[in-house]
PDB file of N, CA and C in Angstrom:
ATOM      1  N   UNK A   1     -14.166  16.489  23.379  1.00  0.00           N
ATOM      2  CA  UNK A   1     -13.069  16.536  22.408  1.00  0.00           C
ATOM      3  C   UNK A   1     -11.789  16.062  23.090  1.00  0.00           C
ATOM      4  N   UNK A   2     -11.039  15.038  22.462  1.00  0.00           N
ATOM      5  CA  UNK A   2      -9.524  14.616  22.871  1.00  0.00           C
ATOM      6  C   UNK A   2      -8.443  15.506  22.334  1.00  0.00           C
ATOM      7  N   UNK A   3      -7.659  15.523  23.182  1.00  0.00           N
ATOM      8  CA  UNK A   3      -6.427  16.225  22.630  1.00  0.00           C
ATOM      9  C   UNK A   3      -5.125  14.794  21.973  1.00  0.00           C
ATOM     10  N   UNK A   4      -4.725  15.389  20.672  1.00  0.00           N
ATOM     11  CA  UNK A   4      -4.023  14.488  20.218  1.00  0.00           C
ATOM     12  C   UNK A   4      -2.694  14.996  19.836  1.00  0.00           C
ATOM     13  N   UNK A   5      -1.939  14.092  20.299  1.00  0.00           N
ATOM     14  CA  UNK A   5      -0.446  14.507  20.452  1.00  0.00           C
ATOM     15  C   UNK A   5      -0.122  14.892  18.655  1.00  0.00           C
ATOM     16  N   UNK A   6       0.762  15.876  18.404  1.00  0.00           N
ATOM     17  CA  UNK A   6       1.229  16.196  16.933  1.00  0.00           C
ATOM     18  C   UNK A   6       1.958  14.699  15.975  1.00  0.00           C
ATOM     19  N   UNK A   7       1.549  14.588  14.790  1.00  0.00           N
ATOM     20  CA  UNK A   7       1.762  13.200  14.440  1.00  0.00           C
ATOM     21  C   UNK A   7       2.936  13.542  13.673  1.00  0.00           C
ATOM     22  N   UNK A   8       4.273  13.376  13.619  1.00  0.00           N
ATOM     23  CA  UNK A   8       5.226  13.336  12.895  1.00  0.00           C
ATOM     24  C   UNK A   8       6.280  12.007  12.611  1.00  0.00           C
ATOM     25  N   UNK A   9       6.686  12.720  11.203  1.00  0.00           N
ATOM     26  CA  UNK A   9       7.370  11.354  10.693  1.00  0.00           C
ATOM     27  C   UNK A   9       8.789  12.401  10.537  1.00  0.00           C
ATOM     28  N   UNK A  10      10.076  11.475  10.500  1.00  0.00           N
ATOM     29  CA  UNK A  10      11.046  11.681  10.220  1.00  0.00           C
ATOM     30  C   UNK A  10      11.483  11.715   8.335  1.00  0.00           C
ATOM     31  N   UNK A  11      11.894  12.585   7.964  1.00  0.00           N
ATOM     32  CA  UNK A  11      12.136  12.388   6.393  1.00  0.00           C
ATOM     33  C   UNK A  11      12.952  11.582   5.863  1.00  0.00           C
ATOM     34  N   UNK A  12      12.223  10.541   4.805  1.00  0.00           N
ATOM     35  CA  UNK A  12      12.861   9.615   4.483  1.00  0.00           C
ATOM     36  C   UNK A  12      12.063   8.414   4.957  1.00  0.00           C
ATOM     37  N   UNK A  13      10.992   8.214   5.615  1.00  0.00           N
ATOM     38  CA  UNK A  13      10.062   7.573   5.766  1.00  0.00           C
ATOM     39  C   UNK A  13       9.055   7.446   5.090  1.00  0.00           C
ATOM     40  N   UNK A  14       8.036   6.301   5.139  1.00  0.00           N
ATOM     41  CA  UNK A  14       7.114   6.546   4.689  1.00  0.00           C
ATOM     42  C   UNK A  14       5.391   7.412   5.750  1.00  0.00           C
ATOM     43  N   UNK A  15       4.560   7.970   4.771  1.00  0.00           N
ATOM     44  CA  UNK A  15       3.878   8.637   5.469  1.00  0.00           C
ATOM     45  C   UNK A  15       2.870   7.594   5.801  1.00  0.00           C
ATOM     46  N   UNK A  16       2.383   8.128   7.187  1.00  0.00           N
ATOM     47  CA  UNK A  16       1.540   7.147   7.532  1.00  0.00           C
ATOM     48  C   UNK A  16       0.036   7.659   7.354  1.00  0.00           C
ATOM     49  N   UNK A  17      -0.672   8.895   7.014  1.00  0.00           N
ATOM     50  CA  UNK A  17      -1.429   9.571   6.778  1.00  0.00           C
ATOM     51  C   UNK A  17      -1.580  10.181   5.673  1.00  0.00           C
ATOM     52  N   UNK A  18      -2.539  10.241   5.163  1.00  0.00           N
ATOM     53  CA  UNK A  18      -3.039  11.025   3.487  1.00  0.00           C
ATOM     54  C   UNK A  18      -3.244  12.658   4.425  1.00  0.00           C
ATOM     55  N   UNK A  19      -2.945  13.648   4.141  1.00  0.00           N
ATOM     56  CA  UNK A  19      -2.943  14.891   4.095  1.00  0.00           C
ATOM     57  C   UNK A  19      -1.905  15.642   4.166  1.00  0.00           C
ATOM     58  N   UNK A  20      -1.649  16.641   4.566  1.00  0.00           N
ATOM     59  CA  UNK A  20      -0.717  17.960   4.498  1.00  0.00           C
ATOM     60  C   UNK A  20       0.186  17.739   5.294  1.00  0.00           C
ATOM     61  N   UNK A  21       1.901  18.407   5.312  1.00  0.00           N
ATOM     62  CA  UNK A  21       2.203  18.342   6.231  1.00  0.00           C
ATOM     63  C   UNK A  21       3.324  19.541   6.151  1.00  0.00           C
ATOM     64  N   UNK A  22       4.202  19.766   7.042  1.00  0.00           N
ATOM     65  CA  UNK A  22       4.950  20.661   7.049  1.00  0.00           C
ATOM     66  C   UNK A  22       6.386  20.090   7.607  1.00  0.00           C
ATOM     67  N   UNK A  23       7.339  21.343   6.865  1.00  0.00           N
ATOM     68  CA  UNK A  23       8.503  20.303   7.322  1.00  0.00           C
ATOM     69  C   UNK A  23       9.155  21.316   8.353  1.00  0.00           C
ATOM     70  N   UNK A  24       9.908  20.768   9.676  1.00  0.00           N
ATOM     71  CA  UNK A  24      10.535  21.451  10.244  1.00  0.00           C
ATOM     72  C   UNK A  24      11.214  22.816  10.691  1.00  0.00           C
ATOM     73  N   UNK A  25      12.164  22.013   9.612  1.00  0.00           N
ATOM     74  CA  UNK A  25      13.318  22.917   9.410  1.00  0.00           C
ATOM     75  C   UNK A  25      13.230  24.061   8.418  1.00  0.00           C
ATOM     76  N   UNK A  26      11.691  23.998   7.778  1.00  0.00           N
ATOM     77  CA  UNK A  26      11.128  25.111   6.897  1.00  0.00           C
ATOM     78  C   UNK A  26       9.657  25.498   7.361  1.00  0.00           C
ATOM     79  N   UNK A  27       9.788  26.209   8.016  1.00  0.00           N
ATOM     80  CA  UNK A  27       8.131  26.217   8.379  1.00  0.00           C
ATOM     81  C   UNK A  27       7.302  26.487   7.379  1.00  0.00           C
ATOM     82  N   UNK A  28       7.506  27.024   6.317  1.00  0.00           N
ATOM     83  CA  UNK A  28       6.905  27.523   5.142  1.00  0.00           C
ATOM     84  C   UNK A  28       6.796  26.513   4.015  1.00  0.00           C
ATOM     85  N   UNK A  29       7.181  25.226   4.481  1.00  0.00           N
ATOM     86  CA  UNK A  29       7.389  24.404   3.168  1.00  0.00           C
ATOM     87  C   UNK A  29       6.616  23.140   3.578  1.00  0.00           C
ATOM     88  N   UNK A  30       5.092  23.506   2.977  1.00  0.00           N
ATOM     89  CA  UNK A  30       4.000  22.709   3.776  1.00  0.00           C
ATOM     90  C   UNK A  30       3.547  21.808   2.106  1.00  0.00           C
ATOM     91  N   UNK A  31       3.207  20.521   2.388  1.00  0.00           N
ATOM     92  CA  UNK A  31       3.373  19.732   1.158  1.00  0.00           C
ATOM     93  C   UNK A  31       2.312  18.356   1.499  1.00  0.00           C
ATOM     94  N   UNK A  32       1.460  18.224   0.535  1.00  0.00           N
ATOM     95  CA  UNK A  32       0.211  16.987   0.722  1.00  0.00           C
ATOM     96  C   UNK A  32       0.942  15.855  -0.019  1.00  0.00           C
ATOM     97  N   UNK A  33       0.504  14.829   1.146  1.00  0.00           N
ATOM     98  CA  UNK A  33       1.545  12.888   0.645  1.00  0.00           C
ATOM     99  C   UNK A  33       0.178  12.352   0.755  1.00  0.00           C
ATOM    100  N   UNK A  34       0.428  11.589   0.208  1.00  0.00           N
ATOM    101  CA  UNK A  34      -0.554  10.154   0.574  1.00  0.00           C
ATOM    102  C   UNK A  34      -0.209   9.075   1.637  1.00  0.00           C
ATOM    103  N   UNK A  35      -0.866   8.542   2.226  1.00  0.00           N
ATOM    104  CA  UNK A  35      -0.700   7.524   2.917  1.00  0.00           C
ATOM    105  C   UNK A  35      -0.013   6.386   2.278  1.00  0.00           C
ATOM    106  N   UNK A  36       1.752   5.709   2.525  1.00  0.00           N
ATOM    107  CA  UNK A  36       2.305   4.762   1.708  1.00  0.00           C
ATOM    108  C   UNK A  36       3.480   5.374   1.263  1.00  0.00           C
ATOM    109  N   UNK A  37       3.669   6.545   0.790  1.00  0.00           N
ATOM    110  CA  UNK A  37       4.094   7.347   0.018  1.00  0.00           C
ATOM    111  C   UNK A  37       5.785   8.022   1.031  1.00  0.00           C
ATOM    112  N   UNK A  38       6.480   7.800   0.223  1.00  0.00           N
ATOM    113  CA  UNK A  38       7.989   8.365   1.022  1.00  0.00           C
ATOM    114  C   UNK A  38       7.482   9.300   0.662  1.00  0.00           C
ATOM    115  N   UNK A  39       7.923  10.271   2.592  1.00  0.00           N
ATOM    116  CA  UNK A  39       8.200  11.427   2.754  1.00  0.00           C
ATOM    117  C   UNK A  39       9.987  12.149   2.407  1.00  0.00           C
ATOM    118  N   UNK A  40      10.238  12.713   1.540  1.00  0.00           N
ATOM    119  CA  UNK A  40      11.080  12.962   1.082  1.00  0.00           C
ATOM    120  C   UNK A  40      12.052  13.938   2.416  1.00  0.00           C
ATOM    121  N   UNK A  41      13.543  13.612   2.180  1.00  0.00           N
ATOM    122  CA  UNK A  41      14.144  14.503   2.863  1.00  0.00           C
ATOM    123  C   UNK A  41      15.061  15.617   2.308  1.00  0.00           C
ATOM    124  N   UNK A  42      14.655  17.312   2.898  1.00  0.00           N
ATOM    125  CA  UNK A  42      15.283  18.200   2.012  1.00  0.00           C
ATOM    126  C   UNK A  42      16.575  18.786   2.213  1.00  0.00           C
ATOM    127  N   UNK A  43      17.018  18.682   2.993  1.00  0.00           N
ATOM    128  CA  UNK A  43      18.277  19.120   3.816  1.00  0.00           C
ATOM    129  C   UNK A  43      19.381  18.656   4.501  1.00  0.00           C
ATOM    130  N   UNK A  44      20.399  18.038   3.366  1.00  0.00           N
ATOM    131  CA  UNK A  44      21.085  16.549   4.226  1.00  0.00           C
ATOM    132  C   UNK A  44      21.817  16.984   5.389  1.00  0.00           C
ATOM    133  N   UNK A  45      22.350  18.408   5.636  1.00  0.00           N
ATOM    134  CA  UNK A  45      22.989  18.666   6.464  1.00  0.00           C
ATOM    135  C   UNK A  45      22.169  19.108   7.992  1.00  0.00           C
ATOM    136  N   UNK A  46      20.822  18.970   7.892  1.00  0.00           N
ATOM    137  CA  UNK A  46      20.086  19.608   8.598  1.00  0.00           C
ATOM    138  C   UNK A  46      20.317  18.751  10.159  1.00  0.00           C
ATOM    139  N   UNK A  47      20.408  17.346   9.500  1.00  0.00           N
ATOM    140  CA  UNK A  47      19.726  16.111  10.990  1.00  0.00           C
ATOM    141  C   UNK A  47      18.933  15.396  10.694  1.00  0.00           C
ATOM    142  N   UNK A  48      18.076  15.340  12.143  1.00  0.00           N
ATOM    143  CA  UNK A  48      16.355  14.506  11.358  1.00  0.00           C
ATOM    144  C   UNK A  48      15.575  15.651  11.025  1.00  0.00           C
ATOM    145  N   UNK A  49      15.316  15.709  10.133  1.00  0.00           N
ATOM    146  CA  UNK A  49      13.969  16.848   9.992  1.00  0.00           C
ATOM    147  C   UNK A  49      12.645  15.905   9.922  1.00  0.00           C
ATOM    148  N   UNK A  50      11.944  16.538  10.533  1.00  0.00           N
ATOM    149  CA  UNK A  50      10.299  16.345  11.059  1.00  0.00           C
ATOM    150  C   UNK A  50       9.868  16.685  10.213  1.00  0.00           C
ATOM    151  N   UNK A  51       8.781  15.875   9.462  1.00  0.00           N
ATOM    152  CA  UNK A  51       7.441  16.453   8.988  1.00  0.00           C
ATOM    153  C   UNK A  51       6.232  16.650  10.267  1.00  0.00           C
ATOM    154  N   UNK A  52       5.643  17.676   9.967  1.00  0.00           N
ATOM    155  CA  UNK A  52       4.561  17.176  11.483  1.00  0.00           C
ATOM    156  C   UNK A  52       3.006  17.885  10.228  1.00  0.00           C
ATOM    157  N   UNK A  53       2.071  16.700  10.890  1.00  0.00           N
ATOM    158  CA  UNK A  53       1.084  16.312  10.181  1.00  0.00           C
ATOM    159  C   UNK A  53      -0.029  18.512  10.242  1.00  0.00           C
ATOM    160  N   UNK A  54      -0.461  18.407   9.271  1.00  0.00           N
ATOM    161  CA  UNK A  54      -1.128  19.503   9.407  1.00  0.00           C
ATOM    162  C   UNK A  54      -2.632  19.477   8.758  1.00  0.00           C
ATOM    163  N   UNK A  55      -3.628  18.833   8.925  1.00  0.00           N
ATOM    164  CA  UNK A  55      -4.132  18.260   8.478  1.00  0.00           C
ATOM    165  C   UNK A  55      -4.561  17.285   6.849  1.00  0.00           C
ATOM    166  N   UNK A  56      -6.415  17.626   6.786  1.00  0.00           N
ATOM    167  CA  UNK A  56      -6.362  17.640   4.978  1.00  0.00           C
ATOM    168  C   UNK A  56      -6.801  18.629   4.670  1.00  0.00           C
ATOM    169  N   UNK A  57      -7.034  19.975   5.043  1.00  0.00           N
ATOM    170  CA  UNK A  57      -7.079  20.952   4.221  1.00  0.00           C
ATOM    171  C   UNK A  57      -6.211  22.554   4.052  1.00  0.00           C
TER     172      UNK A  57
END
């Protein structure tokens, strides 16, 4: 088994992966994109907020 570094996108991008993900600056605010698909950003005052990939289920 490989270990794989955590896959995150910045909000306001598009996602590069179809499954789940979670956002940062909310740990509780976990949300499924499609691959293609802007990742939306929730918090203008926040910075960059991270989505980081959490799988597909």
């Amino acid at each position: 088994m490989f270990a794989t570094p955590d896959l995150k996108v910045i909000g306001g991008e598009l996602c590069p992966r179809t499954g789940y993900w979670i956002l940062s600056s909310q740990k509780g605010k976990r949300l499924y994109f499609t691959k293609g698909t802007l990742i939306p950003k929730y918090n203008k005052d926040w910075g960059e907020e991270y989505w980081i990939f959490d799988g597909n289920a």
